[in-house]
N, C-alpha and C. Protein backbone atom coordinates (compact mmCIF):
# COMPACT_ATOMS: atom_id res chain seq x y z
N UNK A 1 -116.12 17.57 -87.51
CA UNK A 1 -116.39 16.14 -87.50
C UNK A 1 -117.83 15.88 -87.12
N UNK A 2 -118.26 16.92 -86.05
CA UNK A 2 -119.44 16.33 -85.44
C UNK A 2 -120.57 17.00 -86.41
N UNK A 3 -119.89 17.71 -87.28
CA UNK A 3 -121.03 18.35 -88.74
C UNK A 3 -121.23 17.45 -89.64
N UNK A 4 -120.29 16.92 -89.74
CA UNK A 4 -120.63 16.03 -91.09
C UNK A 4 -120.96 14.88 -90.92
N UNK A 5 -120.45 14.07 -89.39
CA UNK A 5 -121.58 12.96 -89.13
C UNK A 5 -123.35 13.61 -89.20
N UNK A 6 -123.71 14.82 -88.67
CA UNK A 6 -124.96 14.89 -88.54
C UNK A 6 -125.57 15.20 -89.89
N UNK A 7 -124.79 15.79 -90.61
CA UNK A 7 -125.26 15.77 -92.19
C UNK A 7 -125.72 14.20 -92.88
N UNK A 8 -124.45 13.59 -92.56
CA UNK A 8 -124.73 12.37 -92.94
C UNK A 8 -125.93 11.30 -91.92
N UNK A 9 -126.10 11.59 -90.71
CA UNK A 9 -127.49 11.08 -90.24
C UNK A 9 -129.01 11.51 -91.13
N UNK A 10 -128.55 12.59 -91.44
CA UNK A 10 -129.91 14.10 -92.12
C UNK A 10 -130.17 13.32 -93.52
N UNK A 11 -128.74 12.85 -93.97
CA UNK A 11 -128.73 11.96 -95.38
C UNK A 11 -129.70 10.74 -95.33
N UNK A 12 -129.12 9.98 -94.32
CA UNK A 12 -129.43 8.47 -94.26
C UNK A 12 -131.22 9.07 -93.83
N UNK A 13 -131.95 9.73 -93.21
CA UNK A 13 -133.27 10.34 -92.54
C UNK A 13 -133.86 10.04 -93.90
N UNK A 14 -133.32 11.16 -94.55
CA UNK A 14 -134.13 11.54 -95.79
C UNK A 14 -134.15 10.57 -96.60
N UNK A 15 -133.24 10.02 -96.60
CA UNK A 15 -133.25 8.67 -97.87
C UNK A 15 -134.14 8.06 -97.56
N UNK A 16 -134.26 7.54 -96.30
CA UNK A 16 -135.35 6.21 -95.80
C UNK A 16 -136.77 6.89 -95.52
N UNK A 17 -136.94 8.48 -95.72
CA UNK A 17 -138.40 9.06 -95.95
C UNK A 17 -138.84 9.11 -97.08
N UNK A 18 -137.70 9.09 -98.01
CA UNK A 18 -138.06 9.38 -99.78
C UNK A 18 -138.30 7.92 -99.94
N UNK A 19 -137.62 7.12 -99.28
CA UNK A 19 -138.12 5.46 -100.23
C UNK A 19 -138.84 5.19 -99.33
N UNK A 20 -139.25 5.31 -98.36
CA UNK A 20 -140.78 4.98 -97.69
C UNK A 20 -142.16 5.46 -98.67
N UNK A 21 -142.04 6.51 -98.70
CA UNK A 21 -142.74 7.39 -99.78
C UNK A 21 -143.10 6.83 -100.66
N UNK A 22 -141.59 6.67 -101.50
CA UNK A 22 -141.93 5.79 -102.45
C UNK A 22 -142.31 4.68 -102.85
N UNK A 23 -142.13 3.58 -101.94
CA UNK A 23 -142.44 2.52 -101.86
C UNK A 23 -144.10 2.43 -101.59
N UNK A 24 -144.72 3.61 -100.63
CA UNK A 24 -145.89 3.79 -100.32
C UNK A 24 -146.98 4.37 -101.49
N UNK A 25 -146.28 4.94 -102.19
CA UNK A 25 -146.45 5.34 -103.84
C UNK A 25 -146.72 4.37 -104.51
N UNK A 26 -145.74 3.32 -104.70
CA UNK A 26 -146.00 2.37 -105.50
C UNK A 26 -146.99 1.04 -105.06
N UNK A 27 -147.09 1.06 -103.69
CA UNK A 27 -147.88 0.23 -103.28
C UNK A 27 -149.46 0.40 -103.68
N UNK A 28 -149.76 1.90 -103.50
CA UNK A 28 -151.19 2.42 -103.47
C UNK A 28 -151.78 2.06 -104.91
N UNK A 29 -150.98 2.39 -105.92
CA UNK A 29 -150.83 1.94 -107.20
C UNK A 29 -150.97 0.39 -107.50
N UNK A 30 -152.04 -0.08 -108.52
CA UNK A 30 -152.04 -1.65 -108.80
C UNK A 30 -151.78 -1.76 -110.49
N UNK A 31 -151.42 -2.36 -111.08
CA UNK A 31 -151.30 -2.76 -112.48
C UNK A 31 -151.70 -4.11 -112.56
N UNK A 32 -152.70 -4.72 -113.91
CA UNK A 32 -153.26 -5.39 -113.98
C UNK A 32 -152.98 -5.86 -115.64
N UNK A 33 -152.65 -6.98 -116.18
CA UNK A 33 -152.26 -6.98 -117.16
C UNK A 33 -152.98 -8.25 -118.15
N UNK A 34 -153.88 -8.39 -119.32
CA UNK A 34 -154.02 -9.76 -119.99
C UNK A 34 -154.17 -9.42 -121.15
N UNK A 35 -153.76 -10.65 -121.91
CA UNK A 35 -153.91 -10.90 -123.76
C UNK A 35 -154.78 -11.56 -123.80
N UNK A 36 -155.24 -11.30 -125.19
CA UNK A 36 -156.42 -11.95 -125.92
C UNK A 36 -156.01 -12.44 -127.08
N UNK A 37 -156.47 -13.36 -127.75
CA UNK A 37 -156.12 -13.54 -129.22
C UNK A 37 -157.66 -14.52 -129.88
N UNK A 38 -158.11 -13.90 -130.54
CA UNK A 38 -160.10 -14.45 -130.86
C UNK A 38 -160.22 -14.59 -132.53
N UNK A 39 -160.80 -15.54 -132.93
CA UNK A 39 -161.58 -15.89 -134.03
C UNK A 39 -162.20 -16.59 -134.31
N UNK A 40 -163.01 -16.54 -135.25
CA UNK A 40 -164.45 -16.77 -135.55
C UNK A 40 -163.85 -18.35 -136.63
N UNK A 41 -164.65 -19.42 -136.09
CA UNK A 41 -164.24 -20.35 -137.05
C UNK A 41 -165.74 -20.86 -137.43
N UNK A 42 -165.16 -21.37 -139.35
CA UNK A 42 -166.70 -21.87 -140.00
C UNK A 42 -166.29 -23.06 -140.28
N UNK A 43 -167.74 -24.12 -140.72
CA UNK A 43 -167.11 -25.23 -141.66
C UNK A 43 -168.14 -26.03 -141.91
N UNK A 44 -168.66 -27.12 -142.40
CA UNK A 44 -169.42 -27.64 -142.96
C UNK A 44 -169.21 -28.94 -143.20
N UNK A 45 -170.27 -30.12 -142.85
CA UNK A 45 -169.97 -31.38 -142.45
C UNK A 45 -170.67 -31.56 -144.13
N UNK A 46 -169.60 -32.32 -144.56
CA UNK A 46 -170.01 -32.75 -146.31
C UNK A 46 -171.00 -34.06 -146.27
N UNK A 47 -171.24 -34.83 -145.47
CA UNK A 47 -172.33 -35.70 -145.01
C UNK A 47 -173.69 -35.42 -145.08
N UNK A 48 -173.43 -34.05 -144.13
CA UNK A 48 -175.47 -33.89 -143.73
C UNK A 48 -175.50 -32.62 -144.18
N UNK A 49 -174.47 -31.69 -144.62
CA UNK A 49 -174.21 -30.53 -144.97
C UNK A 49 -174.94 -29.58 -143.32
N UNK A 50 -174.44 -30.04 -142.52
CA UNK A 50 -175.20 -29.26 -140.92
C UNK A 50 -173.49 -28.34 -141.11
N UNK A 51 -173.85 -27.29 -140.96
CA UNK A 51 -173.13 -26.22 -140.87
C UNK A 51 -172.12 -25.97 -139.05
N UNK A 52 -171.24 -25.53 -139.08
CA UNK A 52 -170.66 -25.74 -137.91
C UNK A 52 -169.91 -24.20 -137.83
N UNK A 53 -170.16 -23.72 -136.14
CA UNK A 53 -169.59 -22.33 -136.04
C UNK A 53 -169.05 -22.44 -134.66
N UNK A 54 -167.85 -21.67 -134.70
CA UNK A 54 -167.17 -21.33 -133.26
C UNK A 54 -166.37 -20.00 -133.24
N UNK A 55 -166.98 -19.12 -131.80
CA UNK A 55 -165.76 -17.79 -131.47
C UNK A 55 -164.56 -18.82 -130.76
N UNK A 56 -163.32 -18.81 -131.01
CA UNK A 56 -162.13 -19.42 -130.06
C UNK A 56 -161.30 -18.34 -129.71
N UNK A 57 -160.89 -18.71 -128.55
CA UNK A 57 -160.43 -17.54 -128.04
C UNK A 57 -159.18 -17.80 -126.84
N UNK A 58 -158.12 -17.26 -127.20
CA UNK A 58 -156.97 -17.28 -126.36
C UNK A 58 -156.93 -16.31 -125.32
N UNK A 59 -156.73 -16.68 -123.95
CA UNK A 59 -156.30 -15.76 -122.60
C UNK A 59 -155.27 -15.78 -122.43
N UNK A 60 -154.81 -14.86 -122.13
CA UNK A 60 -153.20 -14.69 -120.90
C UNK A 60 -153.27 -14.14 -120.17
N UNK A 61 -154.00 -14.54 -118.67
CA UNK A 61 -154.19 -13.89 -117.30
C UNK A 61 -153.11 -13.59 -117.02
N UNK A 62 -152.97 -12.79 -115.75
CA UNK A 62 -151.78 -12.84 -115.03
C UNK A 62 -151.37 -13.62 -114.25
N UNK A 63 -152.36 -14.44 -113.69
CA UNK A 63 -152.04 -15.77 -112.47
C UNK A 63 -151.99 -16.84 -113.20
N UNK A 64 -151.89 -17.45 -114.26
CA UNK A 64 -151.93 -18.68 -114.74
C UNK A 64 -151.42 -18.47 -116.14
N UNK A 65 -150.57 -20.07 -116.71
CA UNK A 65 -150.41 -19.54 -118.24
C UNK A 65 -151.62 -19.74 -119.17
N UNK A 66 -151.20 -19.36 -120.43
CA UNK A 66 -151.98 -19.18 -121.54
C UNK A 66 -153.05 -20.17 -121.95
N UNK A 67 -154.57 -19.99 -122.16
CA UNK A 67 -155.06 -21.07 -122.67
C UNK A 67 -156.12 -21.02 -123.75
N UNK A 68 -156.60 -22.10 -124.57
CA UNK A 68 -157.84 -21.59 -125.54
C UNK A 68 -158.73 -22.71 -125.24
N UNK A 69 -159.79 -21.86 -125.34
CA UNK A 69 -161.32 -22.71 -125.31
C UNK A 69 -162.14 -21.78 -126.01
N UNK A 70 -163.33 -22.94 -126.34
CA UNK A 70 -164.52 -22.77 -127.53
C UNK A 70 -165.27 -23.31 -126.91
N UNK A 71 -166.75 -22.81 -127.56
CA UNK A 71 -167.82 -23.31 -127.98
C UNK A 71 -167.89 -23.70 -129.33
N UNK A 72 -169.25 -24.91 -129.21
CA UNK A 72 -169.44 -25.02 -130.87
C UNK A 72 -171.08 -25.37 -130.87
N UNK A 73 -171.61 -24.45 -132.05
CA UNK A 73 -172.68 -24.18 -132.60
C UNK A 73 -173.01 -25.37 -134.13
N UNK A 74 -174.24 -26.23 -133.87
CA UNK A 74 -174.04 -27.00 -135.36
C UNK A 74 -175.26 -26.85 -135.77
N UNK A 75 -175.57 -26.49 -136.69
CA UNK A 75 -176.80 -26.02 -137.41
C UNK A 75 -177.34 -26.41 -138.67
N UNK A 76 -178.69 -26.57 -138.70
CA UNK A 76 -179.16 -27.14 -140.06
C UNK A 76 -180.76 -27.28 -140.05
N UNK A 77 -181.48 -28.00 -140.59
CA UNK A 77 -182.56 -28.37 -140.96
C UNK A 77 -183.12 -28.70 -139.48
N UNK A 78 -183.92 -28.00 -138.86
CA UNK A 78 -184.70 -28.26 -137.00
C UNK A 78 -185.71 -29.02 -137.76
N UNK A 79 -186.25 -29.93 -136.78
CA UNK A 79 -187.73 -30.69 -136.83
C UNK A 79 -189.01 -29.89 -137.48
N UNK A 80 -189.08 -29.06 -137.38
CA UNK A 80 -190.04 -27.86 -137.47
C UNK A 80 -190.06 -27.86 -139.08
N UNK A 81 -189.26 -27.77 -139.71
CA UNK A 81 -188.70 -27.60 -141.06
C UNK A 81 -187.80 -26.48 -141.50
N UNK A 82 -187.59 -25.23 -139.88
CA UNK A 82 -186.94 -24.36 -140.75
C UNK A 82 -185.25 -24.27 -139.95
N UNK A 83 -184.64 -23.32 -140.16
CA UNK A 83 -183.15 -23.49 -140.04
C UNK A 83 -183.13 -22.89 -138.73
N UNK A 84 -181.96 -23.57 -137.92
CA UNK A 84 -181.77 -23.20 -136.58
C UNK A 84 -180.38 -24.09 -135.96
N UNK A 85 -180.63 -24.07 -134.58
CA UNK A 85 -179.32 -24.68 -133.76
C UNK A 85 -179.44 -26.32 -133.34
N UNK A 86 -179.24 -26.69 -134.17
CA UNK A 86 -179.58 -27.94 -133.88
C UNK A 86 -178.61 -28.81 -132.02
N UNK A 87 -177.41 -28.48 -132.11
CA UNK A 87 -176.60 -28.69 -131.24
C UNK A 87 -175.84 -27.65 -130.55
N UNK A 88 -175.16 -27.82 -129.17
CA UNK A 88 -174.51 -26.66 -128.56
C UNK A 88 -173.80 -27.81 -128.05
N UNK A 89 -172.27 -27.24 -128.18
CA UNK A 89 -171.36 -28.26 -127.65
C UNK A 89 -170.54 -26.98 -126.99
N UNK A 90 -170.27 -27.23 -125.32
CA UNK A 90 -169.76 -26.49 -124.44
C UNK A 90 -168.27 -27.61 -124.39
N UNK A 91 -167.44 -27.08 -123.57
CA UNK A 91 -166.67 -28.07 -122.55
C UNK A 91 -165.54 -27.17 -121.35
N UNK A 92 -165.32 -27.72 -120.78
CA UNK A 92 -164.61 -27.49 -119.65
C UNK A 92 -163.25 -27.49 -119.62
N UNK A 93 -163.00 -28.00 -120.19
CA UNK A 93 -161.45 -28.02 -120.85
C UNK A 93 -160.52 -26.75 -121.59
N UNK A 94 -159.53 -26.90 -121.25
CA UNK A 94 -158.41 -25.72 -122.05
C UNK A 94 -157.41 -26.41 -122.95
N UNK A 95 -157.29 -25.44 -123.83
CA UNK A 95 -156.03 -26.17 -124.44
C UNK A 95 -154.61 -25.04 -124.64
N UNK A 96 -153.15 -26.11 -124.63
CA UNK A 96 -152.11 -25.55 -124.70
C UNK A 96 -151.96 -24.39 -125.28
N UNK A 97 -151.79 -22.77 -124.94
CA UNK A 97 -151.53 -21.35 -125.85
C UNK A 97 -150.28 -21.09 -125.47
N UNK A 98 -150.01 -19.86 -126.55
CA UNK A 98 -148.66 -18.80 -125.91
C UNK A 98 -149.51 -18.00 -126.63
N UNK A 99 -148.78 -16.66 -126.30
CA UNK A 99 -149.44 -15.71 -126.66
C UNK A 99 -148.36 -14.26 -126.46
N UNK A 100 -147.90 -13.75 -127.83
CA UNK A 100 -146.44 -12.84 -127.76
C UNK A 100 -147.25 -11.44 -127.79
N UNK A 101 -147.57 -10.73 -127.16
CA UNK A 101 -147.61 -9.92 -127.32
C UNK A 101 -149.04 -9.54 -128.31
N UNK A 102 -149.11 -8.46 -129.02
CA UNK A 102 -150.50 -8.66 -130.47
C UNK A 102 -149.18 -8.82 -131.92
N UNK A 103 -148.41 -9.49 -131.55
CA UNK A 103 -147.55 -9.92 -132.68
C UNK A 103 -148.03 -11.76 -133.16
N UNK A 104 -148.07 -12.26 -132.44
CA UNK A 104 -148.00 -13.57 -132.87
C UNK A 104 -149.32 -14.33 -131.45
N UNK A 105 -150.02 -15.37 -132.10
CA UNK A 105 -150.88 -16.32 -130.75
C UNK A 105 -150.68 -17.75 -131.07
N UNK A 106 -150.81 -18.77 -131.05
CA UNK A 106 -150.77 -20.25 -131.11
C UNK A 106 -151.60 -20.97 -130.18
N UNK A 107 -152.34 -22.01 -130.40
CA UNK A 107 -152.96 -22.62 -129.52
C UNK A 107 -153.51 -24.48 -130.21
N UNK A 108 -152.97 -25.10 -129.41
CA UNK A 108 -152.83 -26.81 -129.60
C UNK A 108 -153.25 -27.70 -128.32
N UNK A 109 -154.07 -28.70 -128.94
CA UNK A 109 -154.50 -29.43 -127.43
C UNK A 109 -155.87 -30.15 -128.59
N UNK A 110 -156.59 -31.08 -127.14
CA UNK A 110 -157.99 -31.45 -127.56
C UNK A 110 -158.83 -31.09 -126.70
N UNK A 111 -160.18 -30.58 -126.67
CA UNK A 111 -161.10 -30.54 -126.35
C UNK A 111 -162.35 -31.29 -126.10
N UNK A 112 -162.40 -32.07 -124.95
CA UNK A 112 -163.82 -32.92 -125.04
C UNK A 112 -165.03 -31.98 -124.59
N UNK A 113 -165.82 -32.62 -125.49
CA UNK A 113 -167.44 -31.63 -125.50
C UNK A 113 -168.67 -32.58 -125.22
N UNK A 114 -169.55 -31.74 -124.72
CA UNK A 114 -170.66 -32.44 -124.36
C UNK A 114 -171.45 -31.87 -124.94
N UNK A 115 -172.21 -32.24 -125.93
CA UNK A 115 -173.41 -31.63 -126.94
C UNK A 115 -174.90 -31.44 -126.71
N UNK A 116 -175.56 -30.66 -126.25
CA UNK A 116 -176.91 -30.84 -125.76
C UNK A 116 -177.90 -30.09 -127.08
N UNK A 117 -179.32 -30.42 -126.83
CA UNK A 117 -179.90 -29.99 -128.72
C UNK A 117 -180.92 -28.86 -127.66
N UNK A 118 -181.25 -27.78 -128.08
CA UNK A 118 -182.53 -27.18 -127.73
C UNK A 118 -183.13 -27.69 -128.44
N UNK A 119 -183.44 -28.78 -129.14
CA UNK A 119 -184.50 -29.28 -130.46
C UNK A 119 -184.65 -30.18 -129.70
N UNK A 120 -184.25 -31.10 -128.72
CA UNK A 120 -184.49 -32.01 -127.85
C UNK A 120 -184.27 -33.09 -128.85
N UNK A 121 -183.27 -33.57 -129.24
CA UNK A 121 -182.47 -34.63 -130.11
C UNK A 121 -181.69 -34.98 -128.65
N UNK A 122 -181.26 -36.62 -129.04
CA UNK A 122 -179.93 -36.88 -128.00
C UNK A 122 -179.06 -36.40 -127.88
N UNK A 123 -178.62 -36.29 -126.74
CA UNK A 123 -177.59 -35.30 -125.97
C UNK A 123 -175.62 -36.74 -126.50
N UNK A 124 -175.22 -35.64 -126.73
CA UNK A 124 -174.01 -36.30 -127.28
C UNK A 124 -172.42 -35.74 -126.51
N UNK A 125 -171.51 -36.73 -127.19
CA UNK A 125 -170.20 -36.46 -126.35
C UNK A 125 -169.05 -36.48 -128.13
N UNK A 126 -167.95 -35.26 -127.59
CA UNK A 126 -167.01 -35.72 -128.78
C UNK A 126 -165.94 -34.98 -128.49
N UNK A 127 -164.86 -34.34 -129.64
CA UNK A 127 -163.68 -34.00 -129.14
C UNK A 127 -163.60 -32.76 -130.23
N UNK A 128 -162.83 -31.79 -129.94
CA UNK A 128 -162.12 -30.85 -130.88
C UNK A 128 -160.52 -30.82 -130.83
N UNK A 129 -160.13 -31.16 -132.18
CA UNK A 129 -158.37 -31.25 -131.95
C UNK A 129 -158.61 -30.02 -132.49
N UNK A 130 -157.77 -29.02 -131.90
CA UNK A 130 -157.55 -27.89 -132.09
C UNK A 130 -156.07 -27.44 -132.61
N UNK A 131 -155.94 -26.87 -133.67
CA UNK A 131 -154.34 -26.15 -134.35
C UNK A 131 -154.51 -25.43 -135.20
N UNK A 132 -154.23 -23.88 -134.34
CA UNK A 132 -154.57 -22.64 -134.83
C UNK A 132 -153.19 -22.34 -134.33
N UNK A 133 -153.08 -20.82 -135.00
CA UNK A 133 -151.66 -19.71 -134.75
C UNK A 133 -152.64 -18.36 -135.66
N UNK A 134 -152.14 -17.11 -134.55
CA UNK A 134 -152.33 -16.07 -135.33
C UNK A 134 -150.95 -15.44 -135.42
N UNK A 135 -150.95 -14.53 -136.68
CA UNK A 135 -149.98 -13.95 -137.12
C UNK A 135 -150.71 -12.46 -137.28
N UNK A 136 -150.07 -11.35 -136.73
CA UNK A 136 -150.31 -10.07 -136.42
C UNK A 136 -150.12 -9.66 -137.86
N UNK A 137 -150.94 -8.67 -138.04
CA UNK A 137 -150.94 -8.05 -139.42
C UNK A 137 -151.28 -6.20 -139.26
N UNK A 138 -150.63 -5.27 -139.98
CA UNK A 138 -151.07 -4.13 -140.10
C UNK A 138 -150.90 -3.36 -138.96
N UNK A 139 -151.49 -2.20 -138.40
CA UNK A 139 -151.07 -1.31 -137.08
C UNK A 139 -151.51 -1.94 -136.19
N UNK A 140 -151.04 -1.04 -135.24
CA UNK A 140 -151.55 -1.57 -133.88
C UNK A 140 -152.14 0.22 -133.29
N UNK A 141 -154.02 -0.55 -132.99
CA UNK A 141 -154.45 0.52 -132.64
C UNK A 141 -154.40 0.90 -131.25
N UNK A 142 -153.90 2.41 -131.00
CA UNK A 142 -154.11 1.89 -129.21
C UNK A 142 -155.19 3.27 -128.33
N UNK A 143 -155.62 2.84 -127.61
CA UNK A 143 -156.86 3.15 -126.77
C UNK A 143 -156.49 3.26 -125.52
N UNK A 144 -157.43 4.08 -125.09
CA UNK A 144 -157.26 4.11 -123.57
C UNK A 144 -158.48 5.25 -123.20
N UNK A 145 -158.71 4.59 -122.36
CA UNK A 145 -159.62 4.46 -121.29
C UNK A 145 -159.89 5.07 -119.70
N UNK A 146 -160.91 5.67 -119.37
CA UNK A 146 -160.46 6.30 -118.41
C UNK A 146 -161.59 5.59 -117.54
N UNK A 147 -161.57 4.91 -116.29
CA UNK A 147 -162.58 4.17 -116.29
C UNK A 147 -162.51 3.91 -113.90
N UNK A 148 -163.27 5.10 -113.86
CA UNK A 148 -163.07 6.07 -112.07
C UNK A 148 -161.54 6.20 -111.82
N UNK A 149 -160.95 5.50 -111.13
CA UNK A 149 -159.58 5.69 -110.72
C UNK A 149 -158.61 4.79 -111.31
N UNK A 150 -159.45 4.37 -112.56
CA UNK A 150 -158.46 3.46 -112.72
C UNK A 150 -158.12 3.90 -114.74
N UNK A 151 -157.29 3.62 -115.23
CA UNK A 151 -156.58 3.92 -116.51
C UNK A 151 -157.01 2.54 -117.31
N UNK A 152 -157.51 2.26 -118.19
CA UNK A 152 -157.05 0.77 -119.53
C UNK A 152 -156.71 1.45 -120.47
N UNK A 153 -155.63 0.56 -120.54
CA UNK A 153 -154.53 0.74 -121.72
C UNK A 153 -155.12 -0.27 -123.06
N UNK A 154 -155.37 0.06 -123.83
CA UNK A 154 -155.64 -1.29 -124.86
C UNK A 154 -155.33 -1.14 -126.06
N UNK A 155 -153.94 -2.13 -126.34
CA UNK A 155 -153.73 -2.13 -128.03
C UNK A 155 -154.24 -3.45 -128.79
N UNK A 156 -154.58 -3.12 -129.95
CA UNK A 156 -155.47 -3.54 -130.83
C UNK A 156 -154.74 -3.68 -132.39
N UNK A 157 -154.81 -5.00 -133.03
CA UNK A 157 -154.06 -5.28 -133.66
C UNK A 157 -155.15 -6.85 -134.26
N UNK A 158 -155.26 -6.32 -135.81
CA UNK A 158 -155.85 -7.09 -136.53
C UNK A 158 -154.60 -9.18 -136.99
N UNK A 159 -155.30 -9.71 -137.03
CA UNK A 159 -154.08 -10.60 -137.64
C UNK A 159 -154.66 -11.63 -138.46
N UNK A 160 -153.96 -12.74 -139.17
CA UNK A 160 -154.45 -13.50 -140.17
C UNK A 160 -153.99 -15.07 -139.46
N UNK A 161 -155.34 -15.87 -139.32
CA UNK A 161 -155.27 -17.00 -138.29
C UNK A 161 -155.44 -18.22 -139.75
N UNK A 162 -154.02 -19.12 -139.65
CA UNK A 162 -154.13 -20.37 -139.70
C UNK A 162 -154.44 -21.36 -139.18
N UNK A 163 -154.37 -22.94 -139.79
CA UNK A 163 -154.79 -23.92 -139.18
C UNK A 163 -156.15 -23.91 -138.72
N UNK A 164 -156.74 -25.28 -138.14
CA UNK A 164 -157.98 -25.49 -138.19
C UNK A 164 -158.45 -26.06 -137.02
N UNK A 165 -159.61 -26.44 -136.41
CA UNK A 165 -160.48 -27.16 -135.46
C UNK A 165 -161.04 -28.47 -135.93
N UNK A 166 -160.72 -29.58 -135.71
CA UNK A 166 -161.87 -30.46 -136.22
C UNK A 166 -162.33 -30.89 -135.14
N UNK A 167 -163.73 -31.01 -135.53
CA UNK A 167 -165.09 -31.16 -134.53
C UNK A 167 -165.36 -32.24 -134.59
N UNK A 168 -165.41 -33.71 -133.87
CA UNK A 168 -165.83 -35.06 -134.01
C UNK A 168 -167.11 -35.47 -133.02
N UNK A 169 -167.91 -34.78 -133.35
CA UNK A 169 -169.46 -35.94 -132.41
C UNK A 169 -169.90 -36.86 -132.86
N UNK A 170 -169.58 -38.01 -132.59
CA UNK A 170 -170.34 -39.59 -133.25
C UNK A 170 -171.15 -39.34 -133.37
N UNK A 171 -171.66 -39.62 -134.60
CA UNK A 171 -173.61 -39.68 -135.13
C UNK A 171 -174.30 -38.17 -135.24
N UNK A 172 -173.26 -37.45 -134.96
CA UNK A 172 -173.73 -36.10 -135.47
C UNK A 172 -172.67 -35.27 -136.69
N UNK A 173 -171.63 -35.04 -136.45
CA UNK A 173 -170.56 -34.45 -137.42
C UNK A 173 -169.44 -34.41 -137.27
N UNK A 174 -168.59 -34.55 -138.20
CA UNK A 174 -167.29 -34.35 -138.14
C UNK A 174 -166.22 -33.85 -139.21
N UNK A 175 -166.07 -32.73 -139.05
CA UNK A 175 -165.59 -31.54 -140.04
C UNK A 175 -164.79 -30.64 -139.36
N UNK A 176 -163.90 -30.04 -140.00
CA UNK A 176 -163.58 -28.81 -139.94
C UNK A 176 -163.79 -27.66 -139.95
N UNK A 177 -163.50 -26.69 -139.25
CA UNK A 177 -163.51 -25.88 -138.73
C UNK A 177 -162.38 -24.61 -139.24
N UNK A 178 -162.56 -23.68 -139.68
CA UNK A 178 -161.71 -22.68 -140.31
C UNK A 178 -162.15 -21.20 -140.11
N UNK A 179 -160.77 -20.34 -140.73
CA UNK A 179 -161.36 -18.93 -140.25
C UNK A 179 -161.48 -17.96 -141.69
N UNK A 180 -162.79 -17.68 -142.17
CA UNK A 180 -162.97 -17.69 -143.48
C UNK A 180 -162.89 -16.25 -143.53
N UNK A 181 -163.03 -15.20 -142.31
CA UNK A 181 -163.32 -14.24 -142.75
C UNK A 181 -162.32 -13.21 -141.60
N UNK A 182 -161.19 -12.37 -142.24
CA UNK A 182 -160.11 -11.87 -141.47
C UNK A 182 -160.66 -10.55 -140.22
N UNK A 183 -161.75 -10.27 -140.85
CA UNK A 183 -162.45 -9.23 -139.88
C UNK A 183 -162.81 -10.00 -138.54
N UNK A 184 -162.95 -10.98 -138.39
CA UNK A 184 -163.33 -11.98 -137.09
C UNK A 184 -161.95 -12.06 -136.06
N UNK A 185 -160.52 -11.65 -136.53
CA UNK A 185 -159.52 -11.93 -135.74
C UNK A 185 -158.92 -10.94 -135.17
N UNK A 186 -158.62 -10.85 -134.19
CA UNK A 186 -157.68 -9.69 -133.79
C UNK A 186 -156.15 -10.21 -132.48
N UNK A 187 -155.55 -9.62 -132.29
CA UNK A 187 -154.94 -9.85 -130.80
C UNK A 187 -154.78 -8.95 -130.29
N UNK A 188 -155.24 -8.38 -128.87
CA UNK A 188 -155.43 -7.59 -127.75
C UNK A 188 -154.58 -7.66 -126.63
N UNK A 189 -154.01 -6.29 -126.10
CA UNK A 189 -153.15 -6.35 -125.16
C UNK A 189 -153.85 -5.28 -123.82
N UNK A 190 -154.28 -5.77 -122.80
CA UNK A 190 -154.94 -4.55 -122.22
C UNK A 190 -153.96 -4.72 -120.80
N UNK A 191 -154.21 -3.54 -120.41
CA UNK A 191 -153.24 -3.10 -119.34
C UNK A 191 -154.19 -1.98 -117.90
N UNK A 192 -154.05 -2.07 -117.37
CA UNK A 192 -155.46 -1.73 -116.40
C UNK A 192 -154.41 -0.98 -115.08
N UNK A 193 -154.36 0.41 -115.13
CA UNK A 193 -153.87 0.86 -114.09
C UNK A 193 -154.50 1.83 -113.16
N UNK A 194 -154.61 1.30 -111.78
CA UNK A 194 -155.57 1.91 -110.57
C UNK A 194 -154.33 2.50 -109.56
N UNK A 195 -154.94 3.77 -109.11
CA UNK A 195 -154.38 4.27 -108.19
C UNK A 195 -154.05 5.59 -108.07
């Protein structure tokens, strides 16, 4: 009797040294995880013919949900006479994403922008309604990384992005925005393990 209680103390010992262990194992260890989903949008204001460009680009941190924001580039005829950036429209704003995996991305919302000229033209205000979706296409490439103590995991996966951006700055342009060229899109899954 008094053997097999002490076996069974020797049991319960070891158990709670192996999951200390382990738990101490897994603690030392961090995993770090975000999506991407990016493309290149073009378009052209049929008015002044000023050309219009944006990278847009979807996140999926780990502390917050999904979101997309842009810049926008509007270009045409500079004071000078030759071709350049006429406008830079930043903003601060996010708009509504999900983001599945490098299978599928979506992203809907508006964007207010504040337009400033390096040509020193007036500084302007406007909006981007944004409605895009990517759809995953072809393999998925995957990578990895060895980067001091820590591992990135990264799969890579081309896709084909619908829907459009329209860009509205009073007294400067207002057009659409599209993704003309499939090499500009991808969706990214990276995975970052230290320890």
């Amino acid at each position: 009797m008094r053997t097999r209680t002490a076996r069974r103390a020797l049991a319960v010992v070891l158990l709670a040294v192996v999951s200390g262990a382990t738990a101490t194992g897994a603690a030392a260890a961090t995993e770090e995880r975000i999506g991407f989903a990016t493309t290149g949008l073009d378009g052209t204001d049929p008015r002044t013919g000023w050309t219009l460009h944006s990278a847009f680009q979807v996140f999926d941190p780990p502390d917050q949900k999904p979101f997309g924001i842009a810049d926008f580039f509007i270009g045409g005829i500079v004071p000078d006479g030759g071709e350049g950036i006429l406008y830079e429209c930043t903003t601060e704003d996010q708009v509504r994403a999900r983001l599945d995996g490098v299978d599928s991305a979506s992203a809907v919302g508006r964007l207010r922008v504040a337009c400033s000229s390096p040509e020193g033209l007036p500084e302007r205000t406007g909006t981007a309604l944004v409605a895009l979706r990517w759809q995953g296409t072809g393999p998925v490439e995957r990578l990895v990384f060895q980067r001091g103590d820590c591992t990135e995991h990264l799969d890579v996966r081309g896709a084909r992005v619908t829907g459009r951006v329209v860009l509205a700055v009073p007294g400067v342009v207002v057009a659409p925005l599209v993704n003309g060229d499939p090499a500009e899109n991808d969706l990214r899954q990276q995975r970052i393990v230290c320890g």
